[in-house]
PDB file of N, CA and C in Angstrom:
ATOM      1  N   UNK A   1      58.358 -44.624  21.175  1.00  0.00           N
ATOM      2  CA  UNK A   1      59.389 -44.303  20.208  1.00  0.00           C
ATOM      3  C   UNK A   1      60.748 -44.413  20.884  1.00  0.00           C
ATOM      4  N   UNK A   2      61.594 -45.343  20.198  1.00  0.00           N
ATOM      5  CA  UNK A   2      63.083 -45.553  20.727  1.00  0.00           C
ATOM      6  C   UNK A   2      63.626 -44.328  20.246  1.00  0.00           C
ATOM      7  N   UNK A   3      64.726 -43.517  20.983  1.00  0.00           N
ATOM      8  CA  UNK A   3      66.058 -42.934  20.714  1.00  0.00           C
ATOM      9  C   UNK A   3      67.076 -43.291  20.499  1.00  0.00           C
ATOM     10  N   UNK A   4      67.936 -43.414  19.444  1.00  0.00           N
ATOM     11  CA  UNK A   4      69.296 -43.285  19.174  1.00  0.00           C
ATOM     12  C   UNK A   4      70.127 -41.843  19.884  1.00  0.00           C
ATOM     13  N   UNK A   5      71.172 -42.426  19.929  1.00  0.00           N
ATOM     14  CA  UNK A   5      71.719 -41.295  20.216  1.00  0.00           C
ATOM     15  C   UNK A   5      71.726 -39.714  19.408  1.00  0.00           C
ATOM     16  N   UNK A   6      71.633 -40.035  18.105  1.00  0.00           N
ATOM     17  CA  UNK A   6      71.775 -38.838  17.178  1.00  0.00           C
ATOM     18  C   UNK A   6      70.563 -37.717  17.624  1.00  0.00           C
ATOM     19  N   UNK A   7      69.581 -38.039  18.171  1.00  0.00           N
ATOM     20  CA  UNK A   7      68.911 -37.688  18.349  1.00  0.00           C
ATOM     21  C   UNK A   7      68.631 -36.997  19.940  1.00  0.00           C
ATOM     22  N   UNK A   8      69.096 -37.434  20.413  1.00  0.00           N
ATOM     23  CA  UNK A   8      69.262 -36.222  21.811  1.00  0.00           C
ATOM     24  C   UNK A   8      70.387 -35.246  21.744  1.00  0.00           C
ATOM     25  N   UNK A   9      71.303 -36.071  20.639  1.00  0.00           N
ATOM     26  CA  UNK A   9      72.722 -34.547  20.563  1.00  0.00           C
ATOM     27  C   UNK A   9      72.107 -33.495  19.832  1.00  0.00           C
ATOM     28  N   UNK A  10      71.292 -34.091  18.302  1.00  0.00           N
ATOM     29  CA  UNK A  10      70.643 -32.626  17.505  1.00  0.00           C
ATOM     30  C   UNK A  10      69.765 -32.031  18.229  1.00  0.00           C
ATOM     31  N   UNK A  11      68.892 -32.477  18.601  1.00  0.00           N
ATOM     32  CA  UNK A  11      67.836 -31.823  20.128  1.00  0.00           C
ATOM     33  C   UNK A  11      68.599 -30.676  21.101  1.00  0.00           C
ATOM     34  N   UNK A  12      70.055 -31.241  21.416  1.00  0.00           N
ATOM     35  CA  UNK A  12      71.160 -30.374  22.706  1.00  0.00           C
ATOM     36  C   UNK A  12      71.539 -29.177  21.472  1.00  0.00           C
ATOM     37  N   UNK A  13      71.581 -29.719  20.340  1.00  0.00           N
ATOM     38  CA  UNK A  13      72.518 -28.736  19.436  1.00  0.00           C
ATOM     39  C   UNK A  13      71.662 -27.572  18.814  1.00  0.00           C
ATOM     40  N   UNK A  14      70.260 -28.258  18.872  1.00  0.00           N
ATOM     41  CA  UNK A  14      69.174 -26.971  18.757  1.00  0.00           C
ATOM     42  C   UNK A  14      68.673 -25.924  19.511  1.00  0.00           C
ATOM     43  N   UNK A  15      69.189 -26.394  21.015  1.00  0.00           N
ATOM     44  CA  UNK A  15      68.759 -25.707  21.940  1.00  0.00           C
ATOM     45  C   UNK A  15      69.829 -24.828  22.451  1.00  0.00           C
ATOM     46  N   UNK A  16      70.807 -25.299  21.882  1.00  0.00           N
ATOM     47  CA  UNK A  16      72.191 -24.334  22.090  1.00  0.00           C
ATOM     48  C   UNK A  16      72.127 -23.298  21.153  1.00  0.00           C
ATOM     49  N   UNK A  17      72.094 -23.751  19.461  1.00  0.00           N
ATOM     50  CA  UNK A  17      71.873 -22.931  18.840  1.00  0.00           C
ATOM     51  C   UNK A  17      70.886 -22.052  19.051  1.00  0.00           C
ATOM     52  N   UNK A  18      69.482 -22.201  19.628  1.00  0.00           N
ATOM     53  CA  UNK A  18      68.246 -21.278  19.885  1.00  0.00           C
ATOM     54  C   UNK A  18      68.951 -20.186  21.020  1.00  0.00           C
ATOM     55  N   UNK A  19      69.688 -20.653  21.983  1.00  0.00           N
ATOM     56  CA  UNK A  19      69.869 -19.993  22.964  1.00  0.00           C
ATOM     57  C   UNK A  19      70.710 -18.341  23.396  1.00  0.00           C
ATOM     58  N   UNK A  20      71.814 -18.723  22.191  1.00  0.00           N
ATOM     59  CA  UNK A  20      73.538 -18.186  21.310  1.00  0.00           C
ATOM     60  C   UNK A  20      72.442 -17.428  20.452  1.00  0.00           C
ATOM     61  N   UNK A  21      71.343 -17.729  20.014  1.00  0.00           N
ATOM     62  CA  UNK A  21      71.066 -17.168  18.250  1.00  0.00           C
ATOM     63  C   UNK A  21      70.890 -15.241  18.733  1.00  0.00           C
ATOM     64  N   UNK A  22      71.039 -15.047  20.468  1.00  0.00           N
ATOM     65  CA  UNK A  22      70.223 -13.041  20.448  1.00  0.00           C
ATOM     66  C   UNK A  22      71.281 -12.449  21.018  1.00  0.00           C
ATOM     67  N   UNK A  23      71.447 -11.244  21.348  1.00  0.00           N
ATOM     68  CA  UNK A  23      72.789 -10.912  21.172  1.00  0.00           C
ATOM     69  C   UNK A  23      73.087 -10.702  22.849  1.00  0.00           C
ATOM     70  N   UNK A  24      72.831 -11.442  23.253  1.00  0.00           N
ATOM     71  CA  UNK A  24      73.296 -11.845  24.981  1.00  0.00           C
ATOM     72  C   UNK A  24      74.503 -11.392  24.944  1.00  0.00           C
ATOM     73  N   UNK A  25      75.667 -10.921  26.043  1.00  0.00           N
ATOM     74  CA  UNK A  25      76.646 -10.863  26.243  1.00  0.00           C
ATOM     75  C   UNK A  25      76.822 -11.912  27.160  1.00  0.00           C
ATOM     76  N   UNK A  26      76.250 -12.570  28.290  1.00  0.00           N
ATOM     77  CA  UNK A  26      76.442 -13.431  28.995  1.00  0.00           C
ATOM     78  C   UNK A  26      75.309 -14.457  29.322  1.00  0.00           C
ATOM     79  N   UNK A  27      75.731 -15.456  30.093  1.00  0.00           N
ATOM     80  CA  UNK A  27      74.907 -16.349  29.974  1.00  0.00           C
ATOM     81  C   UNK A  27      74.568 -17.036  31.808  1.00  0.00           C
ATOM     82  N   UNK A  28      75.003 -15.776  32.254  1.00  0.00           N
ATOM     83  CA  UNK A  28      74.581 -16.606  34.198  1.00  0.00           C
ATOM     84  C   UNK A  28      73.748 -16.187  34.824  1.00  0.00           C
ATOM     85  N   UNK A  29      72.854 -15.403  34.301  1.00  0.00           N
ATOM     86  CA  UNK A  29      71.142 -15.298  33.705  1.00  0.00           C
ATOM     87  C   UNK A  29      70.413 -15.587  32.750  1.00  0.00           C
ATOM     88  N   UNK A  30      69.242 -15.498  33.188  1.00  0.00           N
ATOM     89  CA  UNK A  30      68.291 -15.483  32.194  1.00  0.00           C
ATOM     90  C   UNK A  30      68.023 -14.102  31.350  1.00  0.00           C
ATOM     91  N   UNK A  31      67.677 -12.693  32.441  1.00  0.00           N
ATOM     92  CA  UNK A  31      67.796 -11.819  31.931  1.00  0.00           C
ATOM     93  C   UNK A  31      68.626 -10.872  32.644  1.00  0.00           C
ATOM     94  N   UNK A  32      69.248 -10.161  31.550  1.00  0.00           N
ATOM     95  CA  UNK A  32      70.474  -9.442  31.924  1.00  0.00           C
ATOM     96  C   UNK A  32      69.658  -7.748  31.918  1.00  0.00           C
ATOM     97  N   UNK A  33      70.400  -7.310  32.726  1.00  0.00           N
ATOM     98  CA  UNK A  33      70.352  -5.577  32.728  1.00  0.00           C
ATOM     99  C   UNK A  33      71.109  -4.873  31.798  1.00  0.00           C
ATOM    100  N   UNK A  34      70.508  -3.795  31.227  1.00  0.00           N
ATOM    101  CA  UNK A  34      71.249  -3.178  30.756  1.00  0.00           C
ATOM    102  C   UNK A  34      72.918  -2.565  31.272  1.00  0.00           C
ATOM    103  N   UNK A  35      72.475  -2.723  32.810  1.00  0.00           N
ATOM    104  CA  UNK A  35      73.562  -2.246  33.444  1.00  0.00           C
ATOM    105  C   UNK A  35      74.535  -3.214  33.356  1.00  0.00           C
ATOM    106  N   UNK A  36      74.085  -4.438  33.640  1.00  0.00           N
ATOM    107  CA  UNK A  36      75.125  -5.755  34.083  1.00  0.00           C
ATOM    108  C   UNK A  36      75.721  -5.713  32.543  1.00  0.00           C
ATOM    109  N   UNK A  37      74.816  -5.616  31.699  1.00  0.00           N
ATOM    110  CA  UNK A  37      76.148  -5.410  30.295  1.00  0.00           C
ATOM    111  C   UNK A  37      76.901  -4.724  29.970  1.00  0.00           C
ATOM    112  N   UNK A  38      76.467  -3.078  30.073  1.00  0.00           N
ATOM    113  CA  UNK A  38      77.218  -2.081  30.417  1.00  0.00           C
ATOM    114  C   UNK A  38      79.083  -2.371  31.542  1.00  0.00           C
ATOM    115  N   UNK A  39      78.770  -2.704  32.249  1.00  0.00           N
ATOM    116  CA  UNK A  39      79.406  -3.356  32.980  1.00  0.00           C
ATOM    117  C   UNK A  39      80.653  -4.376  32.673  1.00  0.00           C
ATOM    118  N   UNK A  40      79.990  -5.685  32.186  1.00  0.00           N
ATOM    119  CA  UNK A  40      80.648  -6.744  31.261  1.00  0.00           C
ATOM    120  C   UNK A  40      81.506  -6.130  30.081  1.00  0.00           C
ATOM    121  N   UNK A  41      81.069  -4.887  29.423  1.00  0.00           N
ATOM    122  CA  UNK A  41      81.811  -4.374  28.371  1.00  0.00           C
ATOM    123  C   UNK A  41      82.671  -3.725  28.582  1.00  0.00           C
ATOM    124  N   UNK A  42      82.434  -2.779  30.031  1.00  0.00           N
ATOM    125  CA  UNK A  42      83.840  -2.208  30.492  1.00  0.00           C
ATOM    126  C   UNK A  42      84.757  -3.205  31.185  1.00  0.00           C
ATOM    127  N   UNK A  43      84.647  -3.789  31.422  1.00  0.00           N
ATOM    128  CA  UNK A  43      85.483  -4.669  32.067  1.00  0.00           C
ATOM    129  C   UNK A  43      86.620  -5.265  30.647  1.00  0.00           C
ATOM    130  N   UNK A  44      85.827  -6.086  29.616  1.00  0.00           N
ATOM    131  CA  UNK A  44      85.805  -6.659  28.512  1.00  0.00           C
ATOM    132  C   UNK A  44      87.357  -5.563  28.077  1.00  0.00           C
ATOM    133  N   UNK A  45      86.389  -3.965  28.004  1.00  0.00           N
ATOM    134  CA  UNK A  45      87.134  -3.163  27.739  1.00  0.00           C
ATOM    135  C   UNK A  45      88.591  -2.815  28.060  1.00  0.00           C
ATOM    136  N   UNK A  46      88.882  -2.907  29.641  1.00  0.00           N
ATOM    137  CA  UNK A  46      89.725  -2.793  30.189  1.00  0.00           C
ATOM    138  C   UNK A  46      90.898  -3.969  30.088  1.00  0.00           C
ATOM    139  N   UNK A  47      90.599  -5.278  29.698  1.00  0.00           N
ATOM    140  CA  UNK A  47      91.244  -6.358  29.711  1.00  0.00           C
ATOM    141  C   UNK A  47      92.055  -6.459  27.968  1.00  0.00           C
ATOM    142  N   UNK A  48      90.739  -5.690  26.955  1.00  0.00           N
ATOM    143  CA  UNK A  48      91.299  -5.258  25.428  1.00  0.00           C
ATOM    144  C   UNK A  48      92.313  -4.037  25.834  1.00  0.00           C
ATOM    145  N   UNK A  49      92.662  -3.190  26.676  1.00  0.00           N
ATOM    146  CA  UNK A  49      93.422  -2.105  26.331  1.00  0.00           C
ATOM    147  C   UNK A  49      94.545  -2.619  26.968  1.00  0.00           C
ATOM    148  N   UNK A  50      94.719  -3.831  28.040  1.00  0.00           N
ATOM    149  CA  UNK A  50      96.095  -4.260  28.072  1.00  0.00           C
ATOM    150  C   UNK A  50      97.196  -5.061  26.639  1.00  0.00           C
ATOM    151  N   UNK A  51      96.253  -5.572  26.082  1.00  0.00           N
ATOM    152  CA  UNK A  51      96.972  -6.153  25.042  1.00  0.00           C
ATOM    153  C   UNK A  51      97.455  -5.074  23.927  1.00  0.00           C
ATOM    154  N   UNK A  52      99.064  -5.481  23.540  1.00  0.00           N
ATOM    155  CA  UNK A  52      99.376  -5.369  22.123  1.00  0.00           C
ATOM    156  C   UNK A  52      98.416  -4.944  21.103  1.00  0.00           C
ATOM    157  N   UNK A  53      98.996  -4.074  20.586  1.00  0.00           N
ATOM    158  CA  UNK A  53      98.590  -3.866  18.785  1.00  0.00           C
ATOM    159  C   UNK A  53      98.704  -5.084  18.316  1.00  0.00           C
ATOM    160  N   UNK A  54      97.848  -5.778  17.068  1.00  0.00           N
ATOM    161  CA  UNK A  54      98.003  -6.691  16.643  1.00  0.00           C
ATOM    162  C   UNK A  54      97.666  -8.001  17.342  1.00  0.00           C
ATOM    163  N   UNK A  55      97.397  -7.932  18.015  1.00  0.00           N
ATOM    164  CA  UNK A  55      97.551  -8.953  19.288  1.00  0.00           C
ATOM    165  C   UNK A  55      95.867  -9.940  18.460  1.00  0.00           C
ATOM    166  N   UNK A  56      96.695 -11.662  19.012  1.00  0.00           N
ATOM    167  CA  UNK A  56      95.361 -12.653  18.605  1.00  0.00           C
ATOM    168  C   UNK A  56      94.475 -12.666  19.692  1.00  0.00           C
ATOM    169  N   UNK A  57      92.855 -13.073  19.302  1.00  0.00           N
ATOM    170  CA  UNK A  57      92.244 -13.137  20.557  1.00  0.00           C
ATOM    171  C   UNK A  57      91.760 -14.410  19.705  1.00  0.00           C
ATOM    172  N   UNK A  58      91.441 -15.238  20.939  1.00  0.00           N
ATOM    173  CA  UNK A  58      90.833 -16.435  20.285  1.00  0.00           C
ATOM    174  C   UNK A  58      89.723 -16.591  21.563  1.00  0.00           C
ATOM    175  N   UNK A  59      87.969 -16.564  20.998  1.00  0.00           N
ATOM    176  CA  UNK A  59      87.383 -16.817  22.182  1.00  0.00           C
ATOM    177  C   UNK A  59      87.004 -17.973  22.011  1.00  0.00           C
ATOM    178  N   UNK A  60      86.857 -18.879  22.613  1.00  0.00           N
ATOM    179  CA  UNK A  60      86.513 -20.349  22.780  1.00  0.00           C
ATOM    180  C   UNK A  60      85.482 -20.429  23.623  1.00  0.00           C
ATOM    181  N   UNK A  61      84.418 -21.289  22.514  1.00  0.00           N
ATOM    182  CA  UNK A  61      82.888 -21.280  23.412  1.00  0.00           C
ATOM    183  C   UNK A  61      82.639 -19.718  23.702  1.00  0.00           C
ATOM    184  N   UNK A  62      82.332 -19.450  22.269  1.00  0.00           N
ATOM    185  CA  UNK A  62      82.263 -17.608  21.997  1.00  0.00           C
ATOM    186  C   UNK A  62      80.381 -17.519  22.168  1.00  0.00           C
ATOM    187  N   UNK A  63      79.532 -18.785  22.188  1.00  0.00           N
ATOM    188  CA  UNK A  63      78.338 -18.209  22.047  1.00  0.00           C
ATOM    189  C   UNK A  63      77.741 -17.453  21.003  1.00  0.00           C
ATOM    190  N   UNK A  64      77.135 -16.250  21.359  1.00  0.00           N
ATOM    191  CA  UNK A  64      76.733 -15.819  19.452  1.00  0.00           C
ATOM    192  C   UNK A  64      78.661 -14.437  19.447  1.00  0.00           C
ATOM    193  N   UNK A  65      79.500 -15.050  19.913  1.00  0.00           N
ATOM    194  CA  UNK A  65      80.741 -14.051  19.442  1.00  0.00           C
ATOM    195  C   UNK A  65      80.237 -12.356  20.014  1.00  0.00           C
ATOM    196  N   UNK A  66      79.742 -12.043  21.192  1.00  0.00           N
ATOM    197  CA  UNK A  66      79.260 -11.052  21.905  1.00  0.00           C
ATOM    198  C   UNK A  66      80.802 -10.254  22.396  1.00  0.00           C
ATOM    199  N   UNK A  67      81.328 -11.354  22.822  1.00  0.00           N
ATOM    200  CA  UNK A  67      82.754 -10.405  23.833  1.00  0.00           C
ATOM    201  C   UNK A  67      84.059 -10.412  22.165  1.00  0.00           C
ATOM    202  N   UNK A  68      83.292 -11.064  20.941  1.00  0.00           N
ATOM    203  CA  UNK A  68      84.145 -10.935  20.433  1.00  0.00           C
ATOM    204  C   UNK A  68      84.068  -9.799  19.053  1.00  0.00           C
ATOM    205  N   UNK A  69      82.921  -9.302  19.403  1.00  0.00           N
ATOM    206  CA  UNK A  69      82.320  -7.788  19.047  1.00  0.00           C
ATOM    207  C   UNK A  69      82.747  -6.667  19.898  1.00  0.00           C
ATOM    208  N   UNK A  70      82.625  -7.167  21.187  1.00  0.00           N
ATOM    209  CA  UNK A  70      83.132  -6.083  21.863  1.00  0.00           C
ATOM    210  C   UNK A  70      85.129  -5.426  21.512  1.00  0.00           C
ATOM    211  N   UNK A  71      85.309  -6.838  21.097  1.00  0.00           N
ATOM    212  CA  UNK A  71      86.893  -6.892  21.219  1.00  0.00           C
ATOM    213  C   UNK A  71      86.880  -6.211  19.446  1.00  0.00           C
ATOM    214  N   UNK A  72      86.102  -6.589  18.344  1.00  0.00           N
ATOM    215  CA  UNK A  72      86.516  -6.017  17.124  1.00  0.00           C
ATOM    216  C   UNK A  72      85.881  -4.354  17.592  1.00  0.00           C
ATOM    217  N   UNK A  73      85.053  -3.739  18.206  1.00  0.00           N
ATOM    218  CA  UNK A  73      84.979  -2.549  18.467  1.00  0.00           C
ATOM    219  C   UNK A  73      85.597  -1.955  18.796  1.00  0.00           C
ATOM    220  N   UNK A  74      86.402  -2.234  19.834  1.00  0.00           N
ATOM    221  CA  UNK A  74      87.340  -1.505  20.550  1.00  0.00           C
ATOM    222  C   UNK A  74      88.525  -1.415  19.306  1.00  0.00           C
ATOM    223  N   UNK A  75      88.961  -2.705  18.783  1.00  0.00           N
ATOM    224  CA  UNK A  75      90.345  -2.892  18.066  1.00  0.00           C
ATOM    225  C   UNK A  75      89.980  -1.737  17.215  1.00  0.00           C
ATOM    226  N   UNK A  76      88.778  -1.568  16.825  1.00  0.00           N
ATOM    227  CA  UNK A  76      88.714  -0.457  15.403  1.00  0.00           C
ATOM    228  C   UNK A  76      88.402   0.805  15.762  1.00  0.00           C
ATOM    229  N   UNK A  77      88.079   1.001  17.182  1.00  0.00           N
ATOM    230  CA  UNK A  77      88.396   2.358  17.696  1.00  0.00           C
ATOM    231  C   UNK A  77      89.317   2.883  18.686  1.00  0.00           C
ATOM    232  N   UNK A  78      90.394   1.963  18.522  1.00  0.00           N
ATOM    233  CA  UNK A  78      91.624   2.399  18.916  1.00  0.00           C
ATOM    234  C   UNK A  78      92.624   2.196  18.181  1.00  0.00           C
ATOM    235  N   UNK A  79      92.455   1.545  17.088  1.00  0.00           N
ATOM    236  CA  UNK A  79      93.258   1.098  15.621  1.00  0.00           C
ATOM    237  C   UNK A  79      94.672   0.012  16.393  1.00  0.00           C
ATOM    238  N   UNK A  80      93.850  -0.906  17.634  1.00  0.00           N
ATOM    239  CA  UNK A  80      94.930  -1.962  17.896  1.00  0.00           C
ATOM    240  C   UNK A  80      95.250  -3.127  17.113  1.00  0.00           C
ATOM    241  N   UNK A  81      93.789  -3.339  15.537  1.00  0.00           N
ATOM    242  CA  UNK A  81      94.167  -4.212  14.848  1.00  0.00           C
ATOM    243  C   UNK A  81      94.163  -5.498  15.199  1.00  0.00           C
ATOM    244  N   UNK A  82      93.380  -5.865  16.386  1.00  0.00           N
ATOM    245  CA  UNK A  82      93.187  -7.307  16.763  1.00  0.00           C
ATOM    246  C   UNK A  82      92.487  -8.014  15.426  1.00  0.00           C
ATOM    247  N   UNK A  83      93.335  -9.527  15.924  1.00  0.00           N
ATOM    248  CA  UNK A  83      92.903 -10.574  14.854  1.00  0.00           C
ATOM    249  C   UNK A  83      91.840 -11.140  15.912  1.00  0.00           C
ATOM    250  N   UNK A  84      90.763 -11.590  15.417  1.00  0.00           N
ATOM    251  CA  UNK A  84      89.816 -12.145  16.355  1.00  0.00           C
ATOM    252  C   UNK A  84      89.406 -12.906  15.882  1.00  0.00           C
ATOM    253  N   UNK A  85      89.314 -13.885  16.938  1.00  0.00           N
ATOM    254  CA  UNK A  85      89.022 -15.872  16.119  1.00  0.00           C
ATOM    255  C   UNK A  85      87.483 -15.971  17.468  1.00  0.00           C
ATOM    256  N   UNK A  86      86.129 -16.698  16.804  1.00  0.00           N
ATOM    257  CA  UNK A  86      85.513 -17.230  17.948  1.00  0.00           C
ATOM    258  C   UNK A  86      85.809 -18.527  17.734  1.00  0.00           C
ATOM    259  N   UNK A  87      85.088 -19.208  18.214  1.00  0.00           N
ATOM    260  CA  UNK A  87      84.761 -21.319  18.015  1.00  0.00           C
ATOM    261  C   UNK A  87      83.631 -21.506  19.265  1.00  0.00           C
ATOM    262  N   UNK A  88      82.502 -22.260  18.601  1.00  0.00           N
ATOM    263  CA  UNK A  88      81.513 -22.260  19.401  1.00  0.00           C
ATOM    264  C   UNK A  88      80.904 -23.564  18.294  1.00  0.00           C
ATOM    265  N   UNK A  89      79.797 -24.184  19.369  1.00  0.00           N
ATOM    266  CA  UNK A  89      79.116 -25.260  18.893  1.00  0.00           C
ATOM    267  C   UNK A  89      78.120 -24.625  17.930  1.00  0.00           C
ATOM    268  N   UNK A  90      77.594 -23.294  18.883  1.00  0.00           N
ATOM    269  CA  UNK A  90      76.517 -22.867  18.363  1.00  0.00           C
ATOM    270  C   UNK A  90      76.070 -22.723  17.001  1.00  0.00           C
ATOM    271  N   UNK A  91      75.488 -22.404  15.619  1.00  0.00           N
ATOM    272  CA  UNK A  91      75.439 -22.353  14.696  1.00  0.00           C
ATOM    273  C   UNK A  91      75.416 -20.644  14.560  1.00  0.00           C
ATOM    274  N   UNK A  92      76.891 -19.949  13.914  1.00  0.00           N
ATOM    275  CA  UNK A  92      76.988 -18.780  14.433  1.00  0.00           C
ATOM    276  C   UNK A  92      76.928 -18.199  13.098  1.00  0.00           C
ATOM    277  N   UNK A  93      76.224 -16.841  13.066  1.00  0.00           N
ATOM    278  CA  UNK A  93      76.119 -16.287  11.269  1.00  0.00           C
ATOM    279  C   UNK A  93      77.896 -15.296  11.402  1.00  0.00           C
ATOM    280  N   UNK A  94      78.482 -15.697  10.563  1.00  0.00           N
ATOM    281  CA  UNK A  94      79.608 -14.562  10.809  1.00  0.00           C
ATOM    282  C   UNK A  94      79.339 -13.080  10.559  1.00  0.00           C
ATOM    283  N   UNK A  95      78.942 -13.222   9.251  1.00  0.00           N
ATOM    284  CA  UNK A  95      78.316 -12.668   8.089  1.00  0.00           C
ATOM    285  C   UNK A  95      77.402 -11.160   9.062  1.00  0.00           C
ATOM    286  N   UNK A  96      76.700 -11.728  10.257  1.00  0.00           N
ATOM    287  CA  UNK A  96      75.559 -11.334  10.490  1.00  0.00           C
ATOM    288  C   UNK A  96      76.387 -10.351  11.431  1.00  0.00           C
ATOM    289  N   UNK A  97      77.523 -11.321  12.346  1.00  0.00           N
ATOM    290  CA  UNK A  97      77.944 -10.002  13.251  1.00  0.00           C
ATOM    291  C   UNK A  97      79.095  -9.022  12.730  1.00  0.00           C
ATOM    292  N   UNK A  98      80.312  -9.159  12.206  1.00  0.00           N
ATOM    293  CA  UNK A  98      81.014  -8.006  11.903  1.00  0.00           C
ATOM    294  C   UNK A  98      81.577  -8.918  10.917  1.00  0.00           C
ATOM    295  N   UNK A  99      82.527  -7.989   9.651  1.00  0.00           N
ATOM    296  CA  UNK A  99      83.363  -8.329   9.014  1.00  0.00           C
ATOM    297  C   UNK A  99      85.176  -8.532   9.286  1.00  0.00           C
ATOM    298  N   UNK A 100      84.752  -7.916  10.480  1.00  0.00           N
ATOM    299  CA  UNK A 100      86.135  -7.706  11.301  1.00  0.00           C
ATOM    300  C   UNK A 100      86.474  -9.375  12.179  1.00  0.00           C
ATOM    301  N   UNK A 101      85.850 -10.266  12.218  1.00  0.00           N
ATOM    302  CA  UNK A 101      85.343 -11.431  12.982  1.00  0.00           C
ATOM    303  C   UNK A 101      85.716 -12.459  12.279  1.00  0.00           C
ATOM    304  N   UNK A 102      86.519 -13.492  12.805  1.00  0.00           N
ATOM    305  CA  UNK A 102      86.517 -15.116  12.225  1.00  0.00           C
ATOM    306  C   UNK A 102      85.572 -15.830  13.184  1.00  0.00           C
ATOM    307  N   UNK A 103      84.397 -16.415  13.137  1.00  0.00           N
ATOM    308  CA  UNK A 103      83.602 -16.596  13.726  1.00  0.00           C
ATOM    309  C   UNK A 103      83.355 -18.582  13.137  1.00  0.00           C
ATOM    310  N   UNK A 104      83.868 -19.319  13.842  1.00  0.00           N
ATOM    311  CA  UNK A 104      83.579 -20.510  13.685  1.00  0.00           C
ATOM    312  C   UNK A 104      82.531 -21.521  14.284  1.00  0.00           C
ATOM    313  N   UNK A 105      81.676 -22.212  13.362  1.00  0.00           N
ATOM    314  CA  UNK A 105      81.201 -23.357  14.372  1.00  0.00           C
ATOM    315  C   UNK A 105      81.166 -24.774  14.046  1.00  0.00           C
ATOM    316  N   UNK A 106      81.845 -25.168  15.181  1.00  0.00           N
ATOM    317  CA  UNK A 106      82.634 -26.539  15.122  1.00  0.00           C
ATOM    318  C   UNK A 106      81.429 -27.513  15.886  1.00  0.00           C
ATOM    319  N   UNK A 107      81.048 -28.511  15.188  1.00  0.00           N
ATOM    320  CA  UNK A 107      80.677 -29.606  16.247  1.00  0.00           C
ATOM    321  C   UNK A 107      81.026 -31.024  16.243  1.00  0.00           C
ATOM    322  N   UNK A 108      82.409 -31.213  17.629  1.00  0.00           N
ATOM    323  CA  UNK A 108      82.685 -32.432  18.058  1.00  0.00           C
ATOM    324  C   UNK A 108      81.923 -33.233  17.859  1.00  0.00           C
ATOM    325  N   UNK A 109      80.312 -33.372  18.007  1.00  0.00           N
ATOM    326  CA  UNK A 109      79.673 -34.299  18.146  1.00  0.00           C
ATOM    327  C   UNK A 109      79.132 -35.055  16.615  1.00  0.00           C
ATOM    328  N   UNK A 110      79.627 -34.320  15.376  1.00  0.00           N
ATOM    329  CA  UNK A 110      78.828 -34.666  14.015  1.00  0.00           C
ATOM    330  C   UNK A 110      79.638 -35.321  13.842  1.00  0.00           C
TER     331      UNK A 110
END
């Protein structure tokens, strides 16, 4: 069986999407600790309490939008009112993670 190209990008784009689809915070494991997330969120945390009220976050190559949950949590329990944008290849439910979330998925390759 010959390949076209269309066909190894939807293959890459399924396996991205499978990968983004659980609620990972990071991705430079396989499996993460509770601690190492714990961790990632304070940090996350500390980098949200420098910014402005109001302030845009735009995460790029957001994955399933993990750090950009962390960022609508914080905004709504400190009432800083962040606007929060993701963009990811992945096929991302907005719907699924917060209402507080612009959660996009873009693919260059279609």
């Amino acid at each position: 069986m010959e390949y076209g190209v269309a066909e190894p990008l939807q293959e890459k784009h399924r396996i991205w999407d499978s990968y983004w689809h659980d609620s990972r915070l990071q991705s430079t494991v396989a499996e993460s600790s509770q601690e190492a997330e714990l961790l990632l969120e304070a940090h996350w945390r500390e980098v949200f309490a420098e910014l402005p009220n109001s302030a845009a976050i735009l995460d790029l190559a957001c994955g399933n939008g993990a750090v950009a949950l962390i960022a609508a949590r914080f905004s709504h329990e400190t009432g800083k009112g962040f606007k929060i944008y993701g963009v990811d290849s992945a096929a991302i439910d907005p719907a699924a993670k917060s209402s507080r979330l612009l959660l996009f998925c873009c693919s260059m390759c279609s």
